[in-house]
Protein backbone atom coordinates (compact mmCIF):
# COMPACT_ATOMS: atom_id res chain seq x y z
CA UNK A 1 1.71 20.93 -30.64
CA UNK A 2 5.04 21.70 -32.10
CA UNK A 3 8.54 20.62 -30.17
CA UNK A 4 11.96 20.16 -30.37
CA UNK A 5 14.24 17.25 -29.51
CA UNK A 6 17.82 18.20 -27.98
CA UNK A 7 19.35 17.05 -31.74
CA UNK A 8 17.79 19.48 -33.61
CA UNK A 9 14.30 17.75 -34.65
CA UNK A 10 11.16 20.17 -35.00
CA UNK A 11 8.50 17.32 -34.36
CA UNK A 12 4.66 18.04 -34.61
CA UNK A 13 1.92 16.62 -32.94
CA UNK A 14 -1.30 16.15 -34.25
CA UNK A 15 -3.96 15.37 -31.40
CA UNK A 16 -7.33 14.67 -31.48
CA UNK A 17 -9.37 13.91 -28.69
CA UNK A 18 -7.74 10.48 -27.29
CA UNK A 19 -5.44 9.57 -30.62
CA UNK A 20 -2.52 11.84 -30.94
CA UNK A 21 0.04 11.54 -34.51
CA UNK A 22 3.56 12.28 -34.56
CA UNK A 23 4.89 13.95 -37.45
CA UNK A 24 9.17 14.76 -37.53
CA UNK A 25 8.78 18.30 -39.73
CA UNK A 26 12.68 19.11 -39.38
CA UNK A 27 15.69 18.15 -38.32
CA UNK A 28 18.05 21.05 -38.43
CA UNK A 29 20.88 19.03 -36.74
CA UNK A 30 21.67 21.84 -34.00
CA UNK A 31 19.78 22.31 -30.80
CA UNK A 32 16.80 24.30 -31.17
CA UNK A 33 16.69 26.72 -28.41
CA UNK A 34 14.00 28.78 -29.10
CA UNK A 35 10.59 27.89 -31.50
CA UNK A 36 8.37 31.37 -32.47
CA UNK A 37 4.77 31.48 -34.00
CA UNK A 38 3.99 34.11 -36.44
CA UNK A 39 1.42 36.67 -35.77
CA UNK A 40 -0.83 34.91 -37.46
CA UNK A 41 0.64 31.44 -37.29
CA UNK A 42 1.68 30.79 -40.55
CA UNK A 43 5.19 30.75 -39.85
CA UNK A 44 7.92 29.29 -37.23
CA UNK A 45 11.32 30.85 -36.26
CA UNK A 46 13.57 28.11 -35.28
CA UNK A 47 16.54 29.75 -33.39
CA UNK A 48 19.77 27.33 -32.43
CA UNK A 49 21.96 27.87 -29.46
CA UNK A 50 24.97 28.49 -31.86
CA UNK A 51 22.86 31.41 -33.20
CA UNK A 52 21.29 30.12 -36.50
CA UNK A 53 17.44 30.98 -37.61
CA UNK A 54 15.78 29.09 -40.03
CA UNK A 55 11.65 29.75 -40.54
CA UNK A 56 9.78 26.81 -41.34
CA UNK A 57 5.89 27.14 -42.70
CA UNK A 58 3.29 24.53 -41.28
CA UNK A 59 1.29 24.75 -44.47
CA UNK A 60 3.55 24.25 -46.70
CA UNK A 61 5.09 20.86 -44.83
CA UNK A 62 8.58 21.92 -46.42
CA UNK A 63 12.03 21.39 -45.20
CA UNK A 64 13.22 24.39 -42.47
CA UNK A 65 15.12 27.27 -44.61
CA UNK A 66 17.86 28.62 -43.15
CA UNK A 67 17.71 32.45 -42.97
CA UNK A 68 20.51 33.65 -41.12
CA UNK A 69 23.65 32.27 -39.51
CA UNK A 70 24.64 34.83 -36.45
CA UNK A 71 27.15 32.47 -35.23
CA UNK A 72 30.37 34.80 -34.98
CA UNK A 73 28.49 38.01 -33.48
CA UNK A 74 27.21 36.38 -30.13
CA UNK A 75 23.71 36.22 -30.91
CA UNK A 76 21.02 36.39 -27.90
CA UNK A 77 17.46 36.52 -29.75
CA UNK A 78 15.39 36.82 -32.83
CA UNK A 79 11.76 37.18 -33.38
CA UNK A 80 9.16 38.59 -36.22
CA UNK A 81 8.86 42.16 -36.99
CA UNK A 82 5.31 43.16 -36.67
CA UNK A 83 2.22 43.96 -37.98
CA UNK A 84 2.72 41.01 -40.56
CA UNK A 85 5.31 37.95 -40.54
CA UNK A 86 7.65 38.95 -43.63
CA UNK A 87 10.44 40.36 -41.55
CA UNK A 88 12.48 39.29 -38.48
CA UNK A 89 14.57 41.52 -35.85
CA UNK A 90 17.83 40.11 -34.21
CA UNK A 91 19.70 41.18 -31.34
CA UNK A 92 23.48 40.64 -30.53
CA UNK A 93 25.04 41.06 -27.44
CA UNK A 94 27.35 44.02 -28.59
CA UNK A 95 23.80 45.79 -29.21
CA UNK A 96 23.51 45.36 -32.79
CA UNK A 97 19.80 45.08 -33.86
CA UNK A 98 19.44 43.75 -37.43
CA UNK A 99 16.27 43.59 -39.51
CA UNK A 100 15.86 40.30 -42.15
CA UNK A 101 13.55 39.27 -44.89
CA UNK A 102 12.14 36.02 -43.79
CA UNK A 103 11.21 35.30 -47.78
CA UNK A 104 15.03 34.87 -48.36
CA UNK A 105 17.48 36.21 -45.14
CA UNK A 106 18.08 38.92 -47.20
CA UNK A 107 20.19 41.52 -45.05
CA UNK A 108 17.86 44.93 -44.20
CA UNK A 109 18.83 47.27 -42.52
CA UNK A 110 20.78 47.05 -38.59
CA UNK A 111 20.86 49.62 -35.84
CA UNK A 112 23.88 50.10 -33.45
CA UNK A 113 22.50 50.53 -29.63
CA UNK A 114 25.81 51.21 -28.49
CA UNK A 115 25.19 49.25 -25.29
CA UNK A 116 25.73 46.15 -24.19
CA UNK A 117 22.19 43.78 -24.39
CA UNK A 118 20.93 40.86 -21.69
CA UNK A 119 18.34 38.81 -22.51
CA UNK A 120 16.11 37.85 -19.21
C-alpha cells in the first residue's frame, strides 16, 4: 500500500497477514496530490499541488526523479501514455496537452486544444 503524508512523504506499506512494515520511499517536500500506477506497475507518477511530477520505481527503491515542473502554466493533471509506461501526457488549464519521456522529462511533443480544460 503506497501513501502520501500532507509534507510530501511517499511512504510504503508492506503487509502481511497480521504484521504490517513501514517503509518512507520519498519525501519530495511538496504535497503530493495525486499518486499513479503504471500499466503494469512498475512505475509511480507523483503529481504536487504546485504542479510538479516526479516518477518513482518500486523496484528500484531509488530516490523520486523529478520529471517536469508545470508550475507557471496552471497545471490540472498528468498521467502515463499508454500501451507501455515510457511516456506521460499533461494537461493545463489553457488546454495545452504535452507529451514527456518519463526516462528523463525530456520535452515531446504538445497539442493546443484551444479550449479551456476542467478536471472533475
Amino acid at each position: 500500500l503506497y501513501f502520501s503524508a500532507q509534507e510530501g512523504i511517499l511512504i510504503f506499506y508492506h503487509i502481511k497477514d497480521l504484521q504490517y512494515e513501514i517503509k518512507i520511499c520519498a519525501d519530495i517536500s511538496q504535497p503530493i496530490s495525486s499518486l499513479i500506477f503504471s500499466p503494469d506497475y512498475t512505475s509511480l507518477l507523483l503529481i504536487t499541488d504546485q504542479g510538479t511530477v516526479y516518477s518513482y520505481r518500486p523496484a528500484r527503491s531509488g530516490e523520486a526523479v523529478k520529471l517536469l515542473d508545470t508550475s507557471s502554466s496552471c497545471f490540472l493533471a498528468a498521467d502515463f501514455l499508454t500501451p507501455g509506461n515510457n511516456y506521460c501526457v499533461s494537461v493545463t488549464i489553457s488546454g495545452e496537452v504535452q507529451v514527456w519521456s518519463l526516462e528523463d522529462g525530456t520535452f515531446l511533443s504538445k497539442l493546443n486544444l484551444g479550449i479551456e480544460v476542467h478536471v472533475t
